[in-house]
N, C-alpha and C. Protein backbone atom coordinates (compact mmCIF):
# COMPACT_ATOMS: atom_id res chain seq x y z
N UNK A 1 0.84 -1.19 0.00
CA UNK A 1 0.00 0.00 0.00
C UNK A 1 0.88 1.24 0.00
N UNK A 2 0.45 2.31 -0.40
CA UNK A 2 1.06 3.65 -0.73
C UNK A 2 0.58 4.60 0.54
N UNK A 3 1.15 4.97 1.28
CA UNK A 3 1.21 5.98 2.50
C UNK A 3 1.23 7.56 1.10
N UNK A 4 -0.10 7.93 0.94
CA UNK A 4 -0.03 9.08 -0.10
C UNK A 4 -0.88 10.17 0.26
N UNK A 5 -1.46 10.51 1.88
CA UNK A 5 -1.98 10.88 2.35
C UNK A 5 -1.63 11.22 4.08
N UNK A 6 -2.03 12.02 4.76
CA UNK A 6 -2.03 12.36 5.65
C UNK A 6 -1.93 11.42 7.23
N UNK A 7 -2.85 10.35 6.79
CA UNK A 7 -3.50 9.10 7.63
C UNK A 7 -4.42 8.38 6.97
N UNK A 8 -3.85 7.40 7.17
CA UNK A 8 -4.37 5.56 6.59
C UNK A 8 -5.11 4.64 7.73
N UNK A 9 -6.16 4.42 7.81
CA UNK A 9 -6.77 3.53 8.51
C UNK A 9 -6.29 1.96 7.94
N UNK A 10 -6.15 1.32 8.79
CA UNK A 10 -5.30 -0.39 8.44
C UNK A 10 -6.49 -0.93 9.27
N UNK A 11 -7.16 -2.03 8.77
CA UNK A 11 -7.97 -2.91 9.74
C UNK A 11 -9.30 -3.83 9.12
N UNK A 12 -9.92 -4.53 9.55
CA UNK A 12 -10.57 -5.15 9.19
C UNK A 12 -12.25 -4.75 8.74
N UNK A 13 -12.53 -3.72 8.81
CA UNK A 13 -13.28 -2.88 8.23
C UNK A 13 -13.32 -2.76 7.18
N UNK A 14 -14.56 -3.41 6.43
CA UNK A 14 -14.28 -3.02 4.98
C UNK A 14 -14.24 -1.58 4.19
N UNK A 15 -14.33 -0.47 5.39
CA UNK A 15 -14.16 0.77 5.08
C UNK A 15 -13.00 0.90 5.45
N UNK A 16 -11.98 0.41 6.07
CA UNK A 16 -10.63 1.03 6.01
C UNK A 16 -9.87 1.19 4.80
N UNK A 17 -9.33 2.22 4.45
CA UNK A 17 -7.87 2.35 3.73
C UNK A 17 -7.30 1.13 3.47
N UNK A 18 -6.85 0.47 4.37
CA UNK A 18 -6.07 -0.73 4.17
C UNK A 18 -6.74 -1.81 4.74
N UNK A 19 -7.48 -2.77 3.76
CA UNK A 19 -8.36 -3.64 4.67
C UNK A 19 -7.62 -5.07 3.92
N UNK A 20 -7.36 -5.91 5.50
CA UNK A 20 -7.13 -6.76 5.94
C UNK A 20 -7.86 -7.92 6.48
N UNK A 21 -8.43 -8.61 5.85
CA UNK A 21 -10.04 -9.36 5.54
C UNK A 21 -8.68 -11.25 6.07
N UNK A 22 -9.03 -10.86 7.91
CA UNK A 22 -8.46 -12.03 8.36
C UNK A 22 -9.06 -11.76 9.77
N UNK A 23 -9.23 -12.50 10.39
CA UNK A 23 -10.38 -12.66 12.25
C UNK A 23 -9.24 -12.26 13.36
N UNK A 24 -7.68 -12.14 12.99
CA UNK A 24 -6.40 -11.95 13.67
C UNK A 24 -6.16 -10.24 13.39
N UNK A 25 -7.29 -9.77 12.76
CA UNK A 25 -6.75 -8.49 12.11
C UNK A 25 -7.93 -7.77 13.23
N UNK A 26 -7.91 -6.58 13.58
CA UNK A 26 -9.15 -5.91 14.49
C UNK A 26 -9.83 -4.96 13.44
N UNK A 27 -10.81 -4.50 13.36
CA UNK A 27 -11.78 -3.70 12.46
C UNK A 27 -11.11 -2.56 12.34
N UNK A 28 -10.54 -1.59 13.45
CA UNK A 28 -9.81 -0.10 13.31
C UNK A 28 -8.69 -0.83 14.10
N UNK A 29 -7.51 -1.75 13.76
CA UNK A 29 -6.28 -1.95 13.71
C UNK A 29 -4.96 -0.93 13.71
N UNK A 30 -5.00 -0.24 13.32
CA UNK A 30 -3.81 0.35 13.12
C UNK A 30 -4.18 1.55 12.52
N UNK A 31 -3.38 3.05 12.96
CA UNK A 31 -3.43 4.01 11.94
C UNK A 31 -1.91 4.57 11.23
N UNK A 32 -1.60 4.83 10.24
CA UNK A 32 -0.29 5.36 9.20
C UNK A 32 0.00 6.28 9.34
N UNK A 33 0.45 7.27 9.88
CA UNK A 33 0.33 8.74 9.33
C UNK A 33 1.42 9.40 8.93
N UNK A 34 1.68 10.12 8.19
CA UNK A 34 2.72 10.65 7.17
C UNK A 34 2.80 12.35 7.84
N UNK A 35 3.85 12.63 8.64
CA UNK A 35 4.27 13.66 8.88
C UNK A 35 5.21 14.47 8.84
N UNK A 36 5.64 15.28 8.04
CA UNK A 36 6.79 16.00 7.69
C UNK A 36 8.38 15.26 6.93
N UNK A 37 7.31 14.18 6.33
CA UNK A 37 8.47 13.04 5.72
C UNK A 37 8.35 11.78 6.81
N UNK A 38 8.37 11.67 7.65
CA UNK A 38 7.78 11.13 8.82
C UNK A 38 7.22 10.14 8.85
N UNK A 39 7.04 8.74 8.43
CA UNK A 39 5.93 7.85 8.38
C UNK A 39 5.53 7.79 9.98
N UNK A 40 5.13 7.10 10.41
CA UNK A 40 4.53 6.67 11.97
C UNK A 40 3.40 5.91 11.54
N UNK A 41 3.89 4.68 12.52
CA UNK A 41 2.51 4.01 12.51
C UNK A 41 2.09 3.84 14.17
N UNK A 42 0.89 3.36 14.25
CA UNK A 42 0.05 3.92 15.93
C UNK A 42 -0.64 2.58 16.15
N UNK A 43 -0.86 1.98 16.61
CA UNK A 43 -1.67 0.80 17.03
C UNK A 43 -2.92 1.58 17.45
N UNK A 44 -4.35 1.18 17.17
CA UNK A 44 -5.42 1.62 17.28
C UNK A 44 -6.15 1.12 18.66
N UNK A 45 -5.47 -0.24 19.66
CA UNK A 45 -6.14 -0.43 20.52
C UNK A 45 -6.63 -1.90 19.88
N UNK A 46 -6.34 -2.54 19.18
CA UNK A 46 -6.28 -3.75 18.48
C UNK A 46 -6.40 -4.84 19.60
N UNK A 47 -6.62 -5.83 19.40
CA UNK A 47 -6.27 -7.07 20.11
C UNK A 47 -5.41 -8.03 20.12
N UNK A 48 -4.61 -8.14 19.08
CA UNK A 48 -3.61 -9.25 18.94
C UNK A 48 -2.52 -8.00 18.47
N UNK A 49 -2.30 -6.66 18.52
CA UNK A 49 -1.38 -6.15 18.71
C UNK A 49 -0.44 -5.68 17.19
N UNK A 50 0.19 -4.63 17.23
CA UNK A 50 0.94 -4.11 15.83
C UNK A 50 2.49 -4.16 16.29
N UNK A 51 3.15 -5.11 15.28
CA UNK A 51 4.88 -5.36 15.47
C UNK A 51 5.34 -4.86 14.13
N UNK A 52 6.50 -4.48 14.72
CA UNK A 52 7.24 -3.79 14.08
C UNK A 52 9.19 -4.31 14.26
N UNK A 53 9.16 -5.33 13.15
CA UNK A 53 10.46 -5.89 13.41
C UNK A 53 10.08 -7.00 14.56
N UNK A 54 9.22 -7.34 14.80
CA UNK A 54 8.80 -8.59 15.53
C UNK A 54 8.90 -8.31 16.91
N UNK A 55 8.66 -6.87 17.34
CA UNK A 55 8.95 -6.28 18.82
C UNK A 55 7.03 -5.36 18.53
N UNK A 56 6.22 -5.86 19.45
CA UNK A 56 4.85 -5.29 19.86
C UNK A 56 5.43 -3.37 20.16
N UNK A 57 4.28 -2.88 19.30
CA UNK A 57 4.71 -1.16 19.40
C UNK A 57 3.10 -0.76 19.60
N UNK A 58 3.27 0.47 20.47
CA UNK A 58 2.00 1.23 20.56
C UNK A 58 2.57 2.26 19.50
N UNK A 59 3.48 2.73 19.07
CA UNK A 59 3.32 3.81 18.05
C UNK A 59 5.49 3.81 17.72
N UNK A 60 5.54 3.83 16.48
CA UNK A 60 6.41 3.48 15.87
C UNK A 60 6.91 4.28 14.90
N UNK A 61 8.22 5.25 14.67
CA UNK A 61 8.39 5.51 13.62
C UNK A 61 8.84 4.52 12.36
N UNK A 62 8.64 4.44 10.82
CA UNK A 62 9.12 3.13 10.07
C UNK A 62 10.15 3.81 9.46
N UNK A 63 11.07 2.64 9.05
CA UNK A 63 12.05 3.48 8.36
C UNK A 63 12.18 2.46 7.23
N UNK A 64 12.92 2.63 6.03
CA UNK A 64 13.10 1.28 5.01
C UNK A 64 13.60 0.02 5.69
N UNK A 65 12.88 -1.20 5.18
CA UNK A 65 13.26 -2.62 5.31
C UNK A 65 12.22 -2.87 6.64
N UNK A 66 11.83 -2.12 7.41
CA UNK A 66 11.23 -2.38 8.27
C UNK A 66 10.35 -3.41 8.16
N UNK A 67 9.57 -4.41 8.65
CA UNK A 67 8.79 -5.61 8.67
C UNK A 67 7.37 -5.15 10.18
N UNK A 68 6.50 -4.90 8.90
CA UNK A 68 5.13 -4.42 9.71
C UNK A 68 4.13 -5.72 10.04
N UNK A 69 3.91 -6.49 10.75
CA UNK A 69 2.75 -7.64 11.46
C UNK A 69 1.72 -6.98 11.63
N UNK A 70 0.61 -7.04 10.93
CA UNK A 70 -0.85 -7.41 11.39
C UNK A 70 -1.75 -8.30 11.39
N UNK A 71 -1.76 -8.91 12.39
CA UNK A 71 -2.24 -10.27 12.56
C UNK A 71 -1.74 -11.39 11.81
N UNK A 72 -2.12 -11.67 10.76
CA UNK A 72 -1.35 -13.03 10.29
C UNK A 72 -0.40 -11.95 9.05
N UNK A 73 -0.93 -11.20 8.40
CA UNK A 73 -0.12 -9.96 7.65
C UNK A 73 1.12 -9.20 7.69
N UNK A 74 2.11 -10.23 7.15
CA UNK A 74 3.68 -8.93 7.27
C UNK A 74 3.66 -8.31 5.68
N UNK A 75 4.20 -6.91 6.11
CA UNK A 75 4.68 -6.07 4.97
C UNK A 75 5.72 -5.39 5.45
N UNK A 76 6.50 -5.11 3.92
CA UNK A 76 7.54 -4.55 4.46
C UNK A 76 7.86 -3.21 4.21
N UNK A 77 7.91 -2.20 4.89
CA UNK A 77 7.69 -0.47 4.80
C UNK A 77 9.03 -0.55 3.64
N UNK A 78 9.07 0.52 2.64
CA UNK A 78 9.86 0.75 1.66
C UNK A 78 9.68 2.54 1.41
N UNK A 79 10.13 3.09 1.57
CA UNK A 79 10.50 4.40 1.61
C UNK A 79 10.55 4.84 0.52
N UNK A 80 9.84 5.24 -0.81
CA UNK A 80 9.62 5.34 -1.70
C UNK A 80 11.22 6.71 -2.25
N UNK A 81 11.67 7.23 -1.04
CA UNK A 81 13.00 8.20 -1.53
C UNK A 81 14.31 7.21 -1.09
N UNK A 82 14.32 6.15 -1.00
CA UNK A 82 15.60 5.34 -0.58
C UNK A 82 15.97 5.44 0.42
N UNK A 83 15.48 6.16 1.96
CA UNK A 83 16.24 6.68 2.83
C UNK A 83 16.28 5.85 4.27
């Protein structure tokens, strides 16, 4: 997914931004937000929790190569400027 906006809803909601259609995923899961170059991601209060590099985070800056877990879901953050 493309962080091309302000804030990204991640979750099992079929109205989220980023929907994740798995029973390990929570409905408002996770939020993205893109600040001053800035990615951050925020755990929404989820139940099985948002990792980042395989370490549980309430709120996380990402940087490239990073490895994002949601629920059964890894992706891997890529920094679209190489940095």
């Amino acid at each position: 997914f493309y962080v091309d906006r302000a804030s990204l809803a991640i979750g099992r909601d079929p109205a989220a931004d980023v929907f994740l259609n798995d029973v390990t995923v929570s409905r408002n899961h996770a939020v993205v937000q893109l600040n001053g170059g800035i990615v951050t991601i925020r755990d929404a209060g989820s139940l099985n929790g948002t990792y980042v590099n395989g370490v549980i985070v309430d709120v996380a800056d990402l940087h490239s190569g990073d490895i994002v877990q949601i629920g059964t879901f890894q992706m891997v953050f890529a920094d679209s400027q190489g940095a």
